[in-house]
Protein backbone atom coordinates (compact mmCIF):
# COMPACT_ATOMS: atom_id res chain seq x y z
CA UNK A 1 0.00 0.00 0.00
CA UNK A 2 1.34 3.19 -1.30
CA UNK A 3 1.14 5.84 2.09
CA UNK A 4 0.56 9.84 1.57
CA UNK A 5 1.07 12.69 3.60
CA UNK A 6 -1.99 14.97 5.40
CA UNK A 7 -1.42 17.02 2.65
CA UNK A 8 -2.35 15.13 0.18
CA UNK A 9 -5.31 13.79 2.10
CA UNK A 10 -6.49 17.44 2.81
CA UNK A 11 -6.38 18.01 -1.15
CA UNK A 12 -8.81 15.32 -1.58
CA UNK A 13 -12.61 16.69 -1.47
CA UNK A 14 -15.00 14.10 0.11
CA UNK A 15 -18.05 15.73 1.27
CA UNK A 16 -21.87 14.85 1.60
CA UNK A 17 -24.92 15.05 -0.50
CA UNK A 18 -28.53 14.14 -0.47
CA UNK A 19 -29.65 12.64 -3.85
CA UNK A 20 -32.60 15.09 -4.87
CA UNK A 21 -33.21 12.79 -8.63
CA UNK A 22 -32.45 9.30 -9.96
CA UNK A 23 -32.90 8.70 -14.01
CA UNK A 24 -32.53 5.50 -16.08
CA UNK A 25 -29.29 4.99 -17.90
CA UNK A 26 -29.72 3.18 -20.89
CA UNK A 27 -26.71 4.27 -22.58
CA UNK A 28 -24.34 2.95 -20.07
CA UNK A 29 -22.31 -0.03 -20.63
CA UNK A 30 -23.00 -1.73 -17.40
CA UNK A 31 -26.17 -0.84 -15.61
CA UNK A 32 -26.30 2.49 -13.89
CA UNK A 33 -28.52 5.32 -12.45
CA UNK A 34 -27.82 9.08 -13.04
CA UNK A 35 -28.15 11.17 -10.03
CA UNK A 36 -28.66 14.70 -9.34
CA UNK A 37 -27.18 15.36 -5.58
CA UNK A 38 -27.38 18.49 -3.48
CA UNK A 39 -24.29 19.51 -1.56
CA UNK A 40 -25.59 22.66 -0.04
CA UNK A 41 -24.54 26.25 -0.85
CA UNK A 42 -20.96 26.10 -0.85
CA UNK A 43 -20.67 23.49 -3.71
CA UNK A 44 -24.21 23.65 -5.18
CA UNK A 45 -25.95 20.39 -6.60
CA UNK A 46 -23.78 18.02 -8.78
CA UNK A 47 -24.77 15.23 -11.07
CA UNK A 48 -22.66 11.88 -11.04
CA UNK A 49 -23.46 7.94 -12.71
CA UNK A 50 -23.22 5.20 -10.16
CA UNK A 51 -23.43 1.31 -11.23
CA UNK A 52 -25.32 0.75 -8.04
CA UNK A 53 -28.88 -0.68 -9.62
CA UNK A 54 -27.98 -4.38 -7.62
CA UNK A 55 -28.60 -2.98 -4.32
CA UNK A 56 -30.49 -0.09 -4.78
CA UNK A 57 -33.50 1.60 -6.55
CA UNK A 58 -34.87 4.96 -7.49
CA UNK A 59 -37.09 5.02 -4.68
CA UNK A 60 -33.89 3.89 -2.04
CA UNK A 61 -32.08 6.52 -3.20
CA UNK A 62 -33.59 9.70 -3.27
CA UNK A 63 -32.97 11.41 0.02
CA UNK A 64 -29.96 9.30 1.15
CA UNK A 65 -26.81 11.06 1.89
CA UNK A 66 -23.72 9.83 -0.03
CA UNK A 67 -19.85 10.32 0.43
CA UNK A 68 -18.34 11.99 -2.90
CA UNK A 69 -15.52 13.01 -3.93
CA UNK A 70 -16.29 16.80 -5.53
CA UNK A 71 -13.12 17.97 -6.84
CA UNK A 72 -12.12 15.48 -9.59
CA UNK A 73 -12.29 16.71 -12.87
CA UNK A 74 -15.87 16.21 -15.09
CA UNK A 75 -15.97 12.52 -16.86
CA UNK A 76 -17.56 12.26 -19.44
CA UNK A 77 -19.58 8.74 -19.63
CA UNK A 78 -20.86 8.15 -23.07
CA UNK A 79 -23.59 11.13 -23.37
CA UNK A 80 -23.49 11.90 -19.72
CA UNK A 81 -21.08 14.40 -18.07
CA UNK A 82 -20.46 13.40 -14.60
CA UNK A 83 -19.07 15.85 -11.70
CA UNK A 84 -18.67 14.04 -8.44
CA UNK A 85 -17.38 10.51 -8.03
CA UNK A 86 -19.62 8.66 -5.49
CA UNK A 87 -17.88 6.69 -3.29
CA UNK A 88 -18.89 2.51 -1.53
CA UNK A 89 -17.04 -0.16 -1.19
CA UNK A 90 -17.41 -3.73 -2.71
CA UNK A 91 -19.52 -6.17 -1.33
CA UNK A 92 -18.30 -10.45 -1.34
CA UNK A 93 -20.34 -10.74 -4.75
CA UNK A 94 -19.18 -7.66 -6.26
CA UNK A 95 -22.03 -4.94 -6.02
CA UNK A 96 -21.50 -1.97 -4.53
CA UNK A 97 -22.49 -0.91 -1.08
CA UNK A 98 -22.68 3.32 -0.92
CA UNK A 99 -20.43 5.10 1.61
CA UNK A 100 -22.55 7.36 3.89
CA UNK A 101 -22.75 8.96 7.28
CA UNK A 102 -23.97 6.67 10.08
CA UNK A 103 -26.74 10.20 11.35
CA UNK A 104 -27.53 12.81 9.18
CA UNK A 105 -25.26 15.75 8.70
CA UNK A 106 -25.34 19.02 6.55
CA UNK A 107 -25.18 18.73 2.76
CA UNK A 108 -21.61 19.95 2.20
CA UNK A 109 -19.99 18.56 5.36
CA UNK A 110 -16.06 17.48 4.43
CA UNK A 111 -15.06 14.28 5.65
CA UNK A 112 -12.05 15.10 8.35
């Protein structure tokens, strides 16, 4: 495992959002939602792609708070620009599980 330094942890922008909207994704390679999440004022709302349709719907994910990364450059995924990388972690069969906060906590809050 490669070790950094606090400063390039403190470079690295992981903050909250609440997913406001979930569309379809048809043009995506592997199955995927879009999302629109809102990171409060600071940041603003965001759009990223997440292939996260084995574990969750639509309806699971709007208002759940997510862990993203907001200062990556845009991707661009086929048609879809995305601006935020959301973050999980791999479950034993592959899907991803969605990094959150255990409570609820202000759209924009940095992870420390």
């Amino acid at each position: 495992m490669q070790q950094i330094n606090w400063q390039d942890f403190i470079k690295v922008e992981l903050r909250i959002g609440t997913i406001l909207e979930v569309l379809e994704f048809p043009e995506a390679r592997k199955p995927a939602w879009k999302m629109r999440i809102d990171f409060g004022s600071e940041i603003g709302e965001r759009v990223s792609s997440a292939q996260i349709t084995a574990l969750y719907s639509k309806e699971d994910l709007i208002g759940r708070q997510v862990l993203a990364v907001v200062n990556f450059p845009p991707k661009q995924i086929g048609p879809f620009r995305s601006e935020v990388l959301v973050t999980g972690f791999h479950d034993t069969e592959g899907r991803i599980v969605l990094a959150g906060p255990e409570r609820r906590v202000p759209n924009g809050a940095k992870l420390l």
